[in-house]
C-alpha atoms as a PDB file:
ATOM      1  CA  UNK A   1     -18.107  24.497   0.444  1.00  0.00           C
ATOM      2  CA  UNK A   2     -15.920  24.513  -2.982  1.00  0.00           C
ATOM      3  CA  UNK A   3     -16.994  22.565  -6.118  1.00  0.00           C
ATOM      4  CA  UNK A   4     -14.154  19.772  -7.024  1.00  0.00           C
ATOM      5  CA  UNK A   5     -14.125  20.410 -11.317  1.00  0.00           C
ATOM      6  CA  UNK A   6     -13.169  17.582 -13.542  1.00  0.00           C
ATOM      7  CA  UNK A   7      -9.913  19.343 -14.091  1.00  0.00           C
ATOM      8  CA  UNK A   8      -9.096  19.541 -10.356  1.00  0.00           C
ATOM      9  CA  UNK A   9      -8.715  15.894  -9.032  1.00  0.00           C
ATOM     10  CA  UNK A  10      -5.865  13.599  -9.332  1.00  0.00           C
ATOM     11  CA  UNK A  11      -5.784  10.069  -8.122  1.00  0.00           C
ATOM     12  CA  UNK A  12      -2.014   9.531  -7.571  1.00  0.00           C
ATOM     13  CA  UNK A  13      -1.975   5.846  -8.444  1.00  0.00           C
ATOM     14  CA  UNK A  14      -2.010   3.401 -11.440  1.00  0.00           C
ATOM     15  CA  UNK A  15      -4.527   1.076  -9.981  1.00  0.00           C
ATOM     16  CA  UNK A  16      -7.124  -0.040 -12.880  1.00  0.00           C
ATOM     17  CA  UNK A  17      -9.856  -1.041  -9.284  1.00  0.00           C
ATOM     18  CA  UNK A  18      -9.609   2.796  -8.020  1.00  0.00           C
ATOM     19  CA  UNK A  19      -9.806   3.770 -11.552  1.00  0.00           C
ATOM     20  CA  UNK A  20     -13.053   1.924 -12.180  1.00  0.00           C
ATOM     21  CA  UNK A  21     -14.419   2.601  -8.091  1.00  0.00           C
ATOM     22  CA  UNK A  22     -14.136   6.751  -9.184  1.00  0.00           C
ATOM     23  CA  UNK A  23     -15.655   6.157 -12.544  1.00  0.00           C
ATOM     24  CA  UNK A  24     -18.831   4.084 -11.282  1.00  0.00           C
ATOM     25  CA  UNK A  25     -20.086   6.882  -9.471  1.00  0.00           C
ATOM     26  CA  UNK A  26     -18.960   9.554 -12.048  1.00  0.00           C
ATOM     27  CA  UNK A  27     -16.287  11.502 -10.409  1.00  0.00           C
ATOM     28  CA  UNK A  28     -14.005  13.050 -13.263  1.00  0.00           C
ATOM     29  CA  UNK A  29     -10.550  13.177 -12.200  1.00  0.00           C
ATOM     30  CA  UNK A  30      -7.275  12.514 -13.773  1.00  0.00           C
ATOM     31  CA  UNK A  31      -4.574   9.719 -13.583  1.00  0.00           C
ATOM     32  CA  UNK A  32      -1.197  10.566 -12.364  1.00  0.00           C
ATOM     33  CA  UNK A  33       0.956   7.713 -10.261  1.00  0.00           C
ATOM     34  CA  UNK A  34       3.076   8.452  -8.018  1.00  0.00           C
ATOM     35  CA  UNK A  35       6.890   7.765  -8.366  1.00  0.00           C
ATOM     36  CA  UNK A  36       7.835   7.468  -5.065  1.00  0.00           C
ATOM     37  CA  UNK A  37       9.722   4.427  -4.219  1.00  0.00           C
ATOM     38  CA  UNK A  38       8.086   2.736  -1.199  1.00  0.00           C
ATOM     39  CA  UNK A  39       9.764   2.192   1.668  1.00  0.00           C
ATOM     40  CA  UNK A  40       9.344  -1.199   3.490  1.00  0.00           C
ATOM     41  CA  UNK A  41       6.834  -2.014   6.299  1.00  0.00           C
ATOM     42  CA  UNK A  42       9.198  -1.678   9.660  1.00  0.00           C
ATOM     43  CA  UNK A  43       6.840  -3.107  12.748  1.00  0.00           C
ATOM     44  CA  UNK A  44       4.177  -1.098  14.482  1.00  0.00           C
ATOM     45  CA  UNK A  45       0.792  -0.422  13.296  1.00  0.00           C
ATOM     46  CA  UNK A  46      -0.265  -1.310   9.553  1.00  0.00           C
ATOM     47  CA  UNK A  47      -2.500   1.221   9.780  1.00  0.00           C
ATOM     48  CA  UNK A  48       0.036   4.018  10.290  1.00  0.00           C
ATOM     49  CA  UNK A  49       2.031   2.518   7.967  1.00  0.00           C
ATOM     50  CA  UNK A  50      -0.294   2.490   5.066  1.00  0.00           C
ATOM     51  CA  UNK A  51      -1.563   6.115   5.770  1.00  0.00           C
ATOM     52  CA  UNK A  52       2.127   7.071   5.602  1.00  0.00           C
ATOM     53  CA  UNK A  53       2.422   5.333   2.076  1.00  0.00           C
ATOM     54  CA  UNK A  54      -0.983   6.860   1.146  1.00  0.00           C
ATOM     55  CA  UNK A  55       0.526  10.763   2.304  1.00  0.00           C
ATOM     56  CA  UNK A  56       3.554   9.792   0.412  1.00  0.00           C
ATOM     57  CA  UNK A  57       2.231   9.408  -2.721  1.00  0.00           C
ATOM     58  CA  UNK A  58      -0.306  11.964  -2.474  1.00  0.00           C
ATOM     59  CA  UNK A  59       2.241  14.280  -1.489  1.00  0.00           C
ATOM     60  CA  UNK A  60       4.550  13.596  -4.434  1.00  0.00           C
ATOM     61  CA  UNK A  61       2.113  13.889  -7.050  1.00  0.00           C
ATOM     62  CA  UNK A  62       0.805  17.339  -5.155  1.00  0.00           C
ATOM     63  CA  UNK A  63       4.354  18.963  -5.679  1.00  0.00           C
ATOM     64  CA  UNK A  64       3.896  18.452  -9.582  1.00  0.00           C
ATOM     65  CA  UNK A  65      -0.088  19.776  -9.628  1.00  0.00           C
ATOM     66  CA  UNK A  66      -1.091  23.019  -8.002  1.00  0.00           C
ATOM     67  CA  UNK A  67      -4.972  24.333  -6.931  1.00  0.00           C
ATOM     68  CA  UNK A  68      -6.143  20.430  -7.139  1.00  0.00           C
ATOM     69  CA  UNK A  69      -7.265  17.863  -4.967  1.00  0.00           C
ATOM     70  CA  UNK A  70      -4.944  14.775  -4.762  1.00  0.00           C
ATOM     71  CA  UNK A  71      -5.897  11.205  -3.761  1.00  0.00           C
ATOM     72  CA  UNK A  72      -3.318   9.115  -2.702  1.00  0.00           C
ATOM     73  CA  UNK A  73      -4.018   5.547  -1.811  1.00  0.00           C
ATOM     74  CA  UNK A  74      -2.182   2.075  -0.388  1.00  0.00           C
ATOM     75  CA  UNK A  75      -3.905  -1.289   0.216  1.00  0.00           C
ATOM     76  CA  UNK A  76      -2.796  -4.497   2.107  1.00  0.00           C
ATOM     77  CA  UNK A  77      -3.648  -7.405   3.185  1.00  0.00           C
ATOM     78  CA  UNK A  78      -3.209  -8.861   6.448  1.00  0.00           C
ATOM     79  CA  UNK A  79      -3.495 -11.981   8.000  1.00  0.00           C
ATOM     80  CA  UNK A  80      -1.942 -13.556  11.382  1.00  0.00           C
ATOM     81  CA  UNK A  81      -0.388  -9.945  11.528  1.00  0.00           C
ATOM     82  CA  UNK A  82       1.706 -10.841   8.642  1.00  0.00           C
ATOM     83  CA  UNK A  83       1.423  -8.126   5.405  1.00  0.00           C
ATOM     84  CA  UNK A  84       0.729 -10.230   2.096  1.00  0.00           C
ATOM     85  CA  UNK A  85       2.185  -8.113  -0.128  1.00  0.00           C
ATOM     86  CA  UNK A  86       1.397  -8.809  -4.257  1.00  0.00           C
ATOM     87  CA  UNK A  87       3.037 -12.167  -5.265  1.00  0.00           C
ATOM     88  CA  UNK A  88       6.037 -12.306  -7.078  1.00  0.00           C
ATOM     89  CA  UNK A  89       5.649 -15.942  -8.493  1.00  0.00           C
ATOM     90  CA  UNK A  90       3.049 -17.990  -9.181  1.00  0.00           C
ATOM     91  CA  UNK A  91       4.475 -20.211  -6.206  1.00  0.00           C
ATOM     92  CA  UNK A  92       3.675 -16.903  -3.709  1.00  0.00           C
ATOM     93  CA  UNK A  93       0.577 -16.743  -4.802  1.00  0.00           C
ATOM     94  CA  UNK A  94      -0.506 -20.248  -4.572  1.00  0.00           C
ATOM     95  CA  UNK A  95       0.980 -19.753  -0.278  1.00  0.00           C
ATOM     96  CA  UNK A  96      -0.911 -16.638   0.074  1.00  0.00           C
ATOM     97  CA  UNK A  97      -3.701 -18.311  -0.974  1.00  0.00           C
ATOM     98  CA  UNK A  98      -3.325 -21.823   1.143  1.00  0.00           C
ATOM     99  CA  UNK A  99      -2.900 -19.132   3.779  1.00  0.00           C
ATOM    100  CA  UNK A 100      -6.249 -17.539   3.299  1.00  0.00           C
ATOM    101  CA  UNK A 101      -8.642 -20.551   2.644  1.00  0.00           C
ATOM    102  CA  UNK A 102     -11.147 -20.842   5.284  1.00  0.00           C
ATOM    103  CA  UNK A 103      -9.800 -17.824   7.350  1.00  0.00           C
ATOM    104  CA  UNK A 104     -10.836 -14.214   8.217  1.00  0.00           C
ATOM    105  CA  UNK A 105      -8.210 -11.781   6.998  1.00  0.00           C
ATOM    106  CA  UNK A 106      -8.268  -7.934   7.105  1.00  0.00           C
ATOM    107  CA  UNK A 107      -7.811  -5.324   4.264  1.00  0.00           C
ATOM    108  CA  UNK A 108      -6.581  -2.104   5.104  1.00  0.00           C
ATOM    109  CA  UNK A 109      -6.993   0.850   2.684  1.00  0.00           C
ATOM    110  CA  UNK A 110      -4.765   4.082   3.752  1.00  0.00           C
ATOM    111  CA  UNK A 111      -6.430   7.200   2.149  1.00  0.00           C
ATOM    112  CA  UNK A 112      -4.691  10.737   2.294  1.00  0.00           C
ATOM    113  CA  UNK A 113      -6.552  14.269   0.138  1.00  0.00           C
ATOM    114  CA  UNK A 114      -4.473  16.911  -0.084  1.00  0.00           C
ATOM    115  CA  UNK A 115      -5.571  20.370  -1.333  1.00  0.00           C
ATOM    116  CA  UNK A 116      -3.043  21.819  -2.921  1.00  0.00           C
ATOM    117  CA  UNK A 117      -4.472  25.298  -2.366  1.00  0.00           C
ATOM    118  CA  UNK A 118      -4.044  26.475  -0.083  1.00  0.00           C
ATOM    119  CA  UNK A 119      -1.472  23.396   1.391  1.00  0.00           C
ATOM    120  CA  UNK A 120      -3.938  21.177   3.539  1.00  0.00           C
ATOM    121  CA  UNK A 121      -4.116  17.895   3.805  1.00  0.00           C
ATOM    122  CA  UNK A 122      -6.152  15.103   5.897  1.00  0.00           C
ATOM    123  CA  UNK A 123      -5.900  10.996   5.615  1.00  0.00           C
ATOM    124  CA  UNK A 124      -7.434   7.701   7.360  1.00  0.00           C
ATOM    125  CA  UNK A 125      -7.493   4.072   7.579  1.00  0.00           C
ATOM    126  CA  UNK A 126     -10.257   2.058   6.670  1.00  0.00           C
ATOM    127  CA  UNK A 127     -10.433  -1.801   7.748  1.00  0.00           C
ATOM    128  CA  UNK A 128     -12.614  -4.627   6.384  1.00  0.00           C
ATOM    129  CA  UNK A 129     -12.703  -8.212   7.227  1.00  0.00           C
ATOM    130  CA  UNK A 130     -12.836 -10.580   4.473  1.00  0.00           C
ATOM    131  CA  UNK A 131     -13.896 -14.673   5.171  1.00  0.00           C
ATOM    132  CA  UNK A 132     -12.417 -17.223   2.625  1.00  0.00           C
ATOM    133  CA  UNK A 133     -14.017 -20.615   2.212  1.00  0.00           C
ATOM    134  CA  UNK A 134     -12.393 -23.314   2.434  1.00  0.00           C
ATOM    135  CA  UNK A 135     -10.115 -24.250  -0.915  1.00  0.00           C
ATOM    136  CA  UNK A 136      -9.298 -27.475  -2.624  1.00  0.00           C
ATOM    137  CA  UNK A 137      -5.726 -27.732  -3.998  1.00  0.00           C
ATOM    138  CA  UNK A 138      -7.550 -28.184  -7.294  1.00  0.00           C
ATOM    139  CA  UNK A 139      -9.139 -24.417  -7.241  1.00  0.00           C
ATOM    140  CA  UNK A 140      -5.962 -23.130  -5.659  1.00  0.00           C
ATOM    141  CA  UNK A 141      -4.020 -24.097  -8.982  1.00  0.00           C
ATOM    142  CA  UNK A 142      -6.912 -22.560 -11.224  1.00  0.00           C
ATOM    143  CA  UNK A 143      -6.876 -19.348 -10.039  1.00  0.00           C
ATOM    144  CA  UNK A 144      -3.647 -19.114 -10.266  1.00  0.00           C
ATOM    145  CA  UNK A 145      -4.007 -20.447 -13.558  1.00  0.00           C
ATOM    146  CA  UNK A 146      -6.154 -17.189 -14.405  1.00  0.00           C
ATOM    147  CA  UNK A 147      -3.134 -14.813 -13.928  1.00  0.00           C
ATOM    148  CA  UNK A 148      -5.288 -12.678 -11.539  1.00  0.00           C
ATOM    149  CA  UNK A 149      -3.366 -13.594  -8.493  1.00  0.00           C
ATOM    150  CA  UNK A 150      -0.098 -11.783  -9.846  1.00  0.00           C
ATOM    151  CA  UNK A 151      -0.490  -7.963  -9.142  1.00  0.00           C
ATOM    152  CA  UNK A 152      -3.110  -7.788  -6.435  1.00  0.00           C
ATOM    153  CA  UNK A 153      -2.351  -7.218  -2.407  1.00  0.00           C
ATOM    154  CA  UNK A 154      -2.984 -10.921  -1.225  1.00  0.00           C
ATOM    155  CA  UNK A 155      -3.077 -12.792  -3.939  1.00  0.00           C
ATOM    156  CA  UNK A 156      -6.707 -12.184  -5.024  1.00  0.00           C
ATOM    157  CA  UNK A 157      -9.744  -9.853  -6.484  1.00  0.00           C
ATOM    158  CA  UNK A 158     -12.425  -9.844  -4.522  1.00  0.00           C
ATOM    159  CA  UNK A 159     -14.304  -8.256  -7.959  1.00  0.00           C
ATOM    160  CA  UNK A 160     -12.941 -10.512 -10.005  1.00  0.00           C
ATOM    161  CA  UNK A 161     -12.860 -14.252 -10.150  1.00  0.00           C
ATOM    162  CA  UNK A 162     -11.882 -14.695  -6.291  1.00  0.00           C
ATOM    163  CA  UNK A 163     -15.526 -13.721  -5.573  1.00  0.00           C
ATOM    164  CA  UNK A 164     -16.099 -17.469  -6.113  1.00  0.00           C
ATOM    165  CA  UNK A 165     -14.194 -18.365  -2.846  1.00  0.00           C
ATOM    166  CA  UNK A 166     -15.677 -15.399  -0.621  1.00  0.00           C
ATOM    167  CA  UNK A 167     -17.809 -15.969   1.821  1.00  0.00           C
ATOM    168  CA  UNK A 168     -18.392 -13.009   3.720  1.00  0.00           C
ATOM    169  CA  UNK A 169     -17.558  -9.576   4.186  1.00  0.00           C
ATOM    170  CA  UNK A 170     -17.497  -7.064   6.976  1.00  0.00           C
ATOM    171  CA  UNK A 171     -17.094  -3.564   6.422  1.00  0.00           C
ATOM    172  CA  UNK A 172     -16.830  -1.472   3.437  1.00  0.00           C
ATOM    173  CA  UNK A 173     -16.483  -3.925   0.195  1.00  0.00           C
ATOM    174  CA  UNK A 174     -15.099  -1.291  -1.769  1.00  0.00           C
ATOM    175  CA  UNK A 175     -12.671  -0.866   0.769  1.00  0.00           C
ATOM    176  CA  UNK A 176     -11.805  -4.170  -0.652  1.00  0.00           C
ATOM    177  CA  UNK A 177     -11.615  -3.176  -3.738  1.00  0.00           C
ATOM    178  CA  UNK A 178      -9.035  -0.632  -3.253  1.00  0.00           C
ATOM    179  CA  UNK A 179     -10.500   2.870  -2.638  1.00  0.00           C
ATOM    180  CA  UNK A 180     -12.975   3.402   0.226  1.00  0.00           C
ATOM    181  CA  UNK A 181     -15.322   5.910  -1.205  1.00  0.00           C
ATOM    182  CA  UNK A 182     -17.009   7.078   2.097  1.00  0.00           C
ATOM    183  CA  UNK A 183     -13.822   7.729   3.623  1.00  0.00           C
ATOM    184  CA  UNK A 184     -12.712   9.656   0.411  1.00  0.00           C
ATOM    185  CA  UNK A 185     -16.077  11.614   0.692  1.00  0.00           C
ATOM    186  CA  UNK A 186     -15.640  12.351   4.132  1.00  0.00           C
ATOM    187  CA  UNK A 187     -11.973  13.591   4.181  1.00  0.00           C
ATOM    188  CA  UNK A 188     -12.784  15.557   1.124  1.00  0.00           C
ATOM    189  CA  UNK A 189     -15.688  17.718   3.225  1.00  0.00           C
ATOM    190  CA  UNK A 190     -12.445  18.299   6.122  1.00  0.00           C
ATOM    191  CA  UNK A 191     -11.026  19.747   3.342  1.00  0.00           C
ATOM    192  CA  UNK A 192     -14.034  21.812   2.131  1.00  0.00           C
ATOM    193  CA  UNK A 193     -14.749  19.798  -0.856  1.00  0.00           C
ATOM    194  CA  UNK A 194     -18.014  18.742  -1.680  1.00  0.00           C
ATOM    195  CA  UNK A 195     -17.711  16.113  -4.309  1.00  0.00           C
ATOM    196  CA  UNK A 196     -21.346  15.276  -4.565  1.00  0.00           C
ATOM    197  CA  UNK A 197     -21.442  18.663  -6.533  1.00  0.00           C
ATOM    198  CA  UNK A 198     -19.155  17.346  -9.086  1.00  0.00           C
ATOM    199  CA  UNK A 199     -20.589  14.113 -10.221  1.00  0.00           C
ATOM    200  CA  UNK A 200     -21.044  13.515 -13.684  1.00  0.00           C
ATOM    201  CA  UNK A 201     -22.349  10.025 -15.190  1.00  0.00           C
ATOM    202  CA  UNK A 202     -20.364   7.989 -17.275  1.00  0.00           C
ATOM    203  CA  UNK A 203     -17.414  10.047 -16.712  1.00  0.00           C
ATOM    204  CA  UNK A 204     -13.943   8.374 -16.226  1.00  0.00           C
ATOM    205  CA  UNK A 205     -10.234   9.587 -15.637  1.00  0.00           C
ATOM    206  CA  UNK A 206      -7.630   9.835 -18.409  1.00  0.00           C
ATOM    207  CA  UNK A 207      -3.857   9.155 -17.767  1.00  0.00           C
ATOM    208  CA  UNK A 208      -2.066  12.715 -17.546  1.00  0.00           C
END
């Protein structure tokens, strides 16, 4: 099984969370979003729908790179079978969240790896149930008040200051967070990759 180098990975997205999940455990890689424009959610599973996005990003970003592993990643939140998108106004996010309070919600990470060489790629869809409490009009307006609500999937951070109103979860937290390192792992040995070889502490990705 081939050795991932700091030189070889890319994480095709500009998320700050799957910056910070890949640095934790050491992984070097490098930061290059994707510039794909998204296309809109159309009915039928989520879960094929956010392993599309995930492909299409990775898959962008692996036309630019060559002889490197790719990570390509989309998260959203779903509740009711309605997709909570990241709110646009602080008037969205204060819905999302009166939506939320005292509910069970999923989180669905789509993951794709492609290996650039030779051209393979594999992706998956990992699910996690997340249980608000209960919230008072009064904590509604404060975290909104934070700014934290405004460019996460659903209107919160489960890492951040929402971890005041969670009350459990099930499944994988980081999952969560944004990047679902066991599934990552995993796809990465379909590939041939054995990222455990590669791990390097206090490492961290720099923009490309």
């Amino acid at each position: 099984m081939a050795t991932v180098n700091g030189d070889s990975i890319i994480l095709a997205s500009a998320s700050p969370r799957r910056r910070e999940i890949l640095r934790t455990i050491g992984l070097p890689f490098t930061v290059m979003p994707s510039r794909i424009e998204e296309p809109p959610y159309r009915g039928g599973s989520v879960a094929d729908h956010v392993r599309l996005l995930a492909e299409l990003k990775a898959a962008e970003v692996a036309q630019r790179v060559s002889a490197r592993l790719v990570i390509g990643a989309d998260t959203v939140v779903l509740v009711d079978d309605r997709i909570l998108e990241k709110p646009r106004t602080e008037q969205e996010a204060v819905q999302m969240l009166q939506m939320l309070g005292g509910r069970w919600h999923r989180v669905l990470t789509g993951v794709c790896l492609i290996r650039s060489d030779p051209d393979r790629r594999r992706s998956g869809c990992e699910v996690t149930r997340v249980k608000f409490a209960p919230l008072r009009p009064d904590e509604i307006r404060w975290y909104v008040s934070t700014g934290e609500p405004m460019d996460k999937a659903g209107g919160y951070a489960i890492q951040g200051y929402g971890a005041l109103f969670i009350e459990r979860v099930e499944g994988d937290y980081l999952n969560v967070v944004g990047l679902p390192l066991r599934l990552v792992y995993h796809l990465a040995e379909e590939l041939g990759f054995d990222l455990k070889r590669c791990l390097r502490p206090s490492q961290g990705g720099e923009a490309a």
